[in-house]
N, C-alpha and C. Protein backbone atom coordinates (compact mmCIF):
# COMPACT_ATOMS: atom_id res chain seq x y z
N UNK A 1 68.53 92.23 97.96
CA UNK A 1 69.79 92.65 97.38
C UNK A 1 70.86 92.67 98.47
N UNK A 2 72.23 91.86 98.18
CA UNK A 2 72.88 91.89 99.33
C UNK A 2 74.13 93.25 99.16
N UNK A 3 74.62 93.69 100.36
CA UNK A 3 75.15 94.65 100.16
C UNK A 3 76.50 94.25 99.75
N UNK A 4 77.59 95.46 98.53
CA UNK A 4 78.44 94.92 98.12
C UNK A 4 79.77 95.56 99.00
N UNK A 5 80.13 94.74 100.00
CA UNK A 5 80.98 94.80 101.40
C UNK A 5 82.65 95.12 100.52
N UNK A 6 82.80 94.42 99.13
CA UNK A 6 83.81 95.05 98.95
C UNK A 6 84.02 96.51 98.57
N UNK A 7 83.18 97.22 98.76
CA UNK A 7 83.33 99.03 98.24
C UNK A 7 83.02 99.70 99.53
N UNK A 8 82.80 99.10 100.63
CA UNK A 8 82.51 99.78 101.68
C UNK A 8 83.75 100.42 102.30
N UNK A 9 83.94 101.34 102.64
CA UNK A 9 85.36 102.04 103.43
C UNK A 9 85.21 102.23 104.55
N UNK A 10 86.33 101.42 104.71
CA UNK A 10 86.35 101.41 106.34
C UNK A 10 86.65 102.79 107.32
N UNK A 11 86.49 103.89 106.89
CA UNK A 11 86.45 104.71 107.89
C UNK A 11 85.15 105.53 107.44
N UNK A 12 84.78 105.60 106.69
CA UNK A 12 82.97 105.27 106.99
C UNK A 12 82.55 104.33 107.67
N UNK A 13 82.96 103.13 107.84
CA UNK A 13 82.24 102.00 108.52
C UNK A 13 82.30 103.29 110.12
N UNK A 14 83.81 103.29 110.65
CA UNK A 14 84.04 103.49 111.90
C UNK A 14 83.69 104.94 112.03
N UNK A 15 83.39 105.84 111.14
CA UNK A 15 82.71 107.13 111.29
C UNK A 15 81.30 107.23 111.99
N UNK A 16 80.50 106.46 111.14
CA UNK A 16 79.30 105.66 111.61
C UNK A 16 79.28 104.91 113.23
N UNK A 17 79.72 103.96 113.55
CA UNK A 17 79.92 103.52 114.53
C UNK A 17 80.35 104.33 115.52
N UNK A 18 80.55 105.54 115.18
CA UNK A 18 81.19 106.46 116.47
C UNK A 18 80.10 107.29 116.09
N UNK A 19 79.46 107.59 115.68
CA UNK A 19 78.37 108.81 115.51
C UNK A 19 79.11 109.98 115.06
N UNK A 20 80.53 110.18 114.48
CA UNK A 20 80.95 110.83 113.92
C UNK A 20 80.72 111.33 112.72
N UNK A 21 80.65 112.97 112.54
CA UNK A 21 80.64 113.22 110.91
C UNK A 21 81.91 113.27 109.81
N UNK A 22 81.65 113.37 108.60
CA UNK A 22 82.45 113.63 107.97
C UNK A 22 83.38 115.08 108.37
N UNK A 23 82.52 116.08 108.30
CA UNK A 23 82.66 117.46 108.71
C UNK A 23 83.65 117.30 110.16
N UNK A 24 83.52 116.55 110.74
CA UNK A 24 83.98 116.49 112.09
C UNK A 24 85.78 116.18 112.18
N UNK A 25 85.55 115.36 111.00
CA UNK A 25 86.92 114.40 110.92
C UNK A 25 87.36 115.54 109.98
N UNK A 26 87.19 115.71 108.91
CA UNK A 26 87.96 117.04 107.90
C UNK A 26 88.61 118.33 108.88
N UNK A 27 87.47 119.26 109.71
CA UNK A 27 87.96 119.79 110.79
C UNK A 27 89.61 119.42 111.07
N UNK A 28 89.27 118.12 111.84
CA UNK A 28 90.01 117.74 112.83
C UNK A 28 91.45 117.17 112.00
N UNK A 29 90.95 116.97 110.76
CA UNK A 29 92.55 116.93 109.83
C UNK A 29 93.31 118.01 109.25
N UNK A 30 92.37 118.99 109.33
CA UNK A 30 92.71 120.55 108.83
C UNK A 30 92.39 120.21 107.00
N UNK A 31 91.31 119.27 106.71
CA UNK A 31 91.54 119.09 105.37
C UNK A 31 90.14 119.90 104.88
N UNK A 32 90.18 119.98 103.52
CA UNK A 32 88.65 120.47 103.35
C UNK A 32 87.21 119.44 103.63
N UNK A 33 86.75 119.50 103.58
CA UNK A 33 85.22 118.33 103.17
C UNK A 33 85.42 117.84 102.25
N UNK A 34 85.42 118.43 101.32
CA UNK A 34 85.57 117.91 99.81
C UNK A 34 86.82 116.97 99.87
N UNK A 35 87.93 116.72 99.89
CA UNK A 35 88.61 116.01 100.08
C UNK A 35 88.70 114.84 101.01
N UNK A 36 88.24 115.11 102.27
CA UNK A 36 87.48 113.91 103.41
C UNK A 36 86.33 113.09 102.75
N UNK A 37 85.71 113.68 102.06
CA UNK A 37 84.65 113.19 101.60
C UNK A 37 85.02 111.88 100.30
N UNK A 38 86.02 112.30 99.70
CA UNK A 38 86.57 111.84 98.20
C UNK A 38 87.06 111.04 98.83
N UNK A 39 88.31 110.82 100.32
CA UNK A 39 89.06 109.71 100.87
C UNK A 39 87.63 108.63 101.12
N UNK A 40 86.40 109.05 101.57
CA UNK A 40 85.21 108.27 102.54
C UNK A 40 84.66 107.50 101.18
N UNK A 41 84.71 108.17 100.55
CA UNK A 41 83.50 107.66 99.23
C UNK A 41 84.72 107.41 98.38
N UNK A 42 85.52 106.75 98.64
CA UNK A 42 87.05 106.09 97.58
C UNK A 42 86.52 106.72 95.96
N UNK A 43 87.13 107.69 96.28
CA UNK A 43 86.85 108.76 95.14
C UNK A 43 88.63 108.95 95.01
N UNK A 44 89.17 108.80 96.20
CA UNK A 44 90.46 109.32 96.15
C UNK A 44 90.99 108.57 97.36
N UNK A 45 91.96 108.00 97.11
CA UNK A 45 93.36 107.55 98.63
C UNK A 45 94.17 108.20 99.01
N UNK A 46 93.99 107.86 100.91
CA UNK A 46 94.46 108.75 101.23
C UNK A 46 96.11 108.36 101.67
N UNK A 47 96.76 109.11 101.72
CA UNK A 47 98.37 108.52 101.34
C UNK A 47 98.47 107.62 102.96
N UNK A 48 99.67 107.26 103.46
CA UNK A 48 99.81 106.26 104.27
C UNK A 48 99.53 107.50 106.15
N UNK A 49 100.23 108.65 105.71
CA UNK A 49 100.24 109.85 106.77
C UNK A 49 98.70 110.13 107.26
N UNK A 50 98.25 110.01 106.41
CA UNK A 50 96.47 110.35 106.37
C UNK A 50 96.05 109.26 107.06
N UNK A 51 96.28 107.98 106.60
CA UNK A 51 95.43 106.62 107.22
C UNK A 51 95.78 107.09 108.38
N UNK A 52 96.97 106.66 109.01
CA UNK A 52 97.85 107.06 110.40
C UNK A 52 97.32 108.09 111.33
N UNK A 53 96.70 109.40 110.64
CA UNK A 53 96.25 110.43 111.61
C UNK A 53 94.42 110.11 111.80
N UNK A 54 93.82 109.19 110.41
CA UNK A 54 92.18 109.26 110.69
C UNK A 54 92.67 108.06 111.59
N UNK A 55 93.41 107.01 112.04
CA UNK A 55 93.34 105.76 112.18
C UNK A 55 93.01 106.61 114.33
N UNK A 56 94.38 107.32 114.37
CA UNK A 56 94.55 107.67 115.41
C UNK A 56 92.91 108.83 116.14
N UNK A 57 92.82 108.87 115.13
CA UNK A 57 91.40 109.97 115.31
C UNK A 57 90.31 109.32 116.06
N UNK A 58 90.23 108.12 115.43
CA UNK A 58 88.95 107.08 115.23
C UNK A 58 89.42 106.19 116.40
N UNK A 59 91.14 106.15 116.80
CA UNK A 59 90.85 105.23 117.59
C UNK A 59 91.38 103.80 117.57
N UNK A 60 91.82 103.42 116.07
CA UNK A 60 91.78 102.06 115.66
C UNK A 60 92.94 102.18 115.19
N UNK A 61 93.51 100.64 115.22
CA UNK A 61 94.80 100.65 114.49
C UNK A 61 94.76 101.26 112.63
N UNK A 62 95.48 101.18 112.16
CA UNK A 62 95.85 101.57 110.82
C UNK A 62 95.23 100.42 109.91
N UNK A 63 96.02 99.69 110.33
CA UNK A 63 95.20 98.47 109.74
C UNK A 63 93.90 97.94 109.59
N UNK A 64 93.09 98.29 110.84
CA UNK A 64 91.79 98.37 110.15
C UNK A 64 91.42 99.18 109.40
N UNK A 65 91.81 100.02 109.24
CA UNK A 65 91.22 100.98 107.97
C UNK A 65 92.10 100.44 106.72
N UNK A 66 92.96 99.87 106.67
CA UNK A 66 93.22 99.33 105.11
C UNK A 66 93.01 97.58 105.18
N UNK A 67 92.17 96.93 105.99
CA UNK A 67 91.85 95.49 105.78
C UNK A 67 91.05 95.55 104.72
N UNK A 68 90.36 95.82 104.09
CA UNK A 68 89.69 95.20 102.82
C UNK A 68 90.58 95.61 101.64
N UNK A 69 91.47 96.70 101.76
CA UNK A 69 92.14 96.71 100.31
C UNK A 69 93.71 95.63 100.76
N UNK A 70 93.49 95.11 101.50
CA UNK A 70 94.35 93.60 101.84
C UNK A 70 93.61 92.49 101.31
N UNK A 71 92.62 92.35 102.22
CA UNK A 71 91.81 91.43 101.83
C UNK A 71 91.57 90.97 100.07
N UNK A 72 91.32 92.59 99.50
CA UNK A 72 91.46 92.61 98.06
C UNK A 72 92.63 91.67 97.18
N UNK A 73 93.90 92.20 97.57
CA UNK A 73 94.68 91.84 97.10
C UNK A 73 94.95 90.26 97.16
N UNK A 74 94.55 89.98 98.63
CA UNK A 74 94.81 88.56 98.50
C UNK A 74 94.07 87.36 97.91
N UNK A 75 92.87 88.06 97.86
CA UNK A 75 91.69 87.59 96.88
C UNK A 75 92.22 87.57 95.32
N UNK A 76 92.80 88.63 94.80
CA UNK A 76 93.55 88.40 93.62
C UNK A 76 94.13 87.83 93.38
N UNK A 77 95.39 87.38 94.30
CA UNK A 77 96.46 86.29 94.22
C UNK A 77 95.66 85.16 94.30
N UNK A 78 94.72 84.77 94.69
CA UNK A 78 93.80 83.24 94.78
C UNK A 78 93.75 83.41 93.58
N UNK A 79 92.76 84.13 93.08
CA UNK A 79 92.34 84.32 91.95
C UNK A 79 93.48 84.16 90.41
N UNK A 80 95.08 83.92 90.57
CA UNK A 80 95.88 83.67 89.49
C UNK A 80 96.03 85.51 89.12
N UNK A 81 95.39 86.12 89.70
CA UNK A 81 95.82 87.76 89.02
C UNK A 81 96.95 88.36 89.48
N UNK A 82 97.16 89.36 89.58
CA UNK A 82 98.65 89.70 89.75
C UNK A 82 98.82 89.48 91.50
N UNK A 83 100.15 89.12 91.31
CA UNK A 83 100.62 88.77 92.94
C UNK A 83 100.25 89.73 94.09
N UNK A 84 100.40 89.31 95.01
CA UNK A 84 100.25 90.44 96.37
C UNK A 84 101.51 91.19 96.42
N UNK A 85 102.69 91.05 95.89
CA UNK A 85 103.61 92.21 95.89
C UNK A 85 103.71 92.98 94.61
N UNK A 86 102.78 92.80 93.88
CA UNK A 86 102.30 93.39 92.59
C UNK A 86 101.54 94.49 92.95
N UNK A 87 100.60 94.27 93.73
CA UNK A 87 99.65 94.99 94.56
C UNK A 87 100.35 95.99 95.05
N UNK A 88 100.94 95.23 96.17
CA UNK A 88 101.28 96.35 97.07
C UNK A 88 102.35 97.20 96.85
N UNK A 89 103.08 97.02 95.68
CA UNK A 89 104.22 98.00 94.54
C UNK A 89 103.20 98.91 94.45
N UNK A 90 102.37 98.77 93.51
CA UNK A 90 101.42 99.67 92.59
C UNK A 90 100.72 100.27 93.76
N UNK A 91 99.58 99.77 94.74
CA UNK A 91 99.48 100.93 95.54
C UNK A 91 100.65 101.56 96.42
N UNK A 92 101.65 101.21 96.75
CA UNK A 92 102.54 101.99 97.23
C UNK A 92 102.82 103.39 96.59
N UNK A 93 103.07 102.75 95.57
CA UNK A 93 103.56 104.11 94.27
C UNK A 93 102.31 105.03 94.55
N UNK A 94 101.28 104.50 94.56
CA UNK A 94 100.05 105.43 94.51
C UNK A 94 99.93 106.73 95.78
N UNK A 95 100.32 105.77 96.83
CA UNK A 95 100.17 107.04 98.12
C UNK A 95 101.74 107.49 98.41
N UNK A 96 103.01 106.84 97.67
CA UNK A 96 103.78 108.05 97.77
C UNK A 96 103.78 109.01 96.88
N UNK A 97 103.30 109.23 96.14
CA UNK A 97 103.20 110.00 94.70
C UNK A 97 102.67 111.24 95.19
């Protein structure tokens, strides 16, 4: 069974790779668990301020933590589905909201 790489979140990927916990990073955002946990397990997005402070946490630009929901989008536009500034309207709206 191959693993399905598009649901993986990238700051789980880099949580992992640092031997970091969840618990560790919530702490260190002043957020609860429960909510760190919901951003890790895309239960919930985290607005653009959030990427910016786990990005800086972890180390990594910003952008790696939102390359696959890029990647996504541009896969859609191949695909004839709604454009990449279709996309990135609608999640915009989503994490300023």
């Amino acid at each position: 069974m191959g693993q399905k790489k598009e649901h993986n979140n990238l700051i789980k990927v880099h949580l992992k790779k640092r031997g970091i916990t969840q618990t560790w990073l919530a702490k260190d955002l002043g957020m609860s668990f429960s909510i760190t946990n919901a951003y890790i397990c895309n239960r919930k997005q985290p607005n653009l301020a959030i990427i910016f402070r786990v990005a800086d946490l972890l180390g990594v630009s910003p952008k790696e933590l939102v390359e696959l929901f890029i990647q996504k989008i541009q896969h859609a536009g191949q695909k004839g589905q709604r454009s990449t500034a279709q996309y990135i309207h609608i999640y915009a709206q989503s994490v300023l909201a």
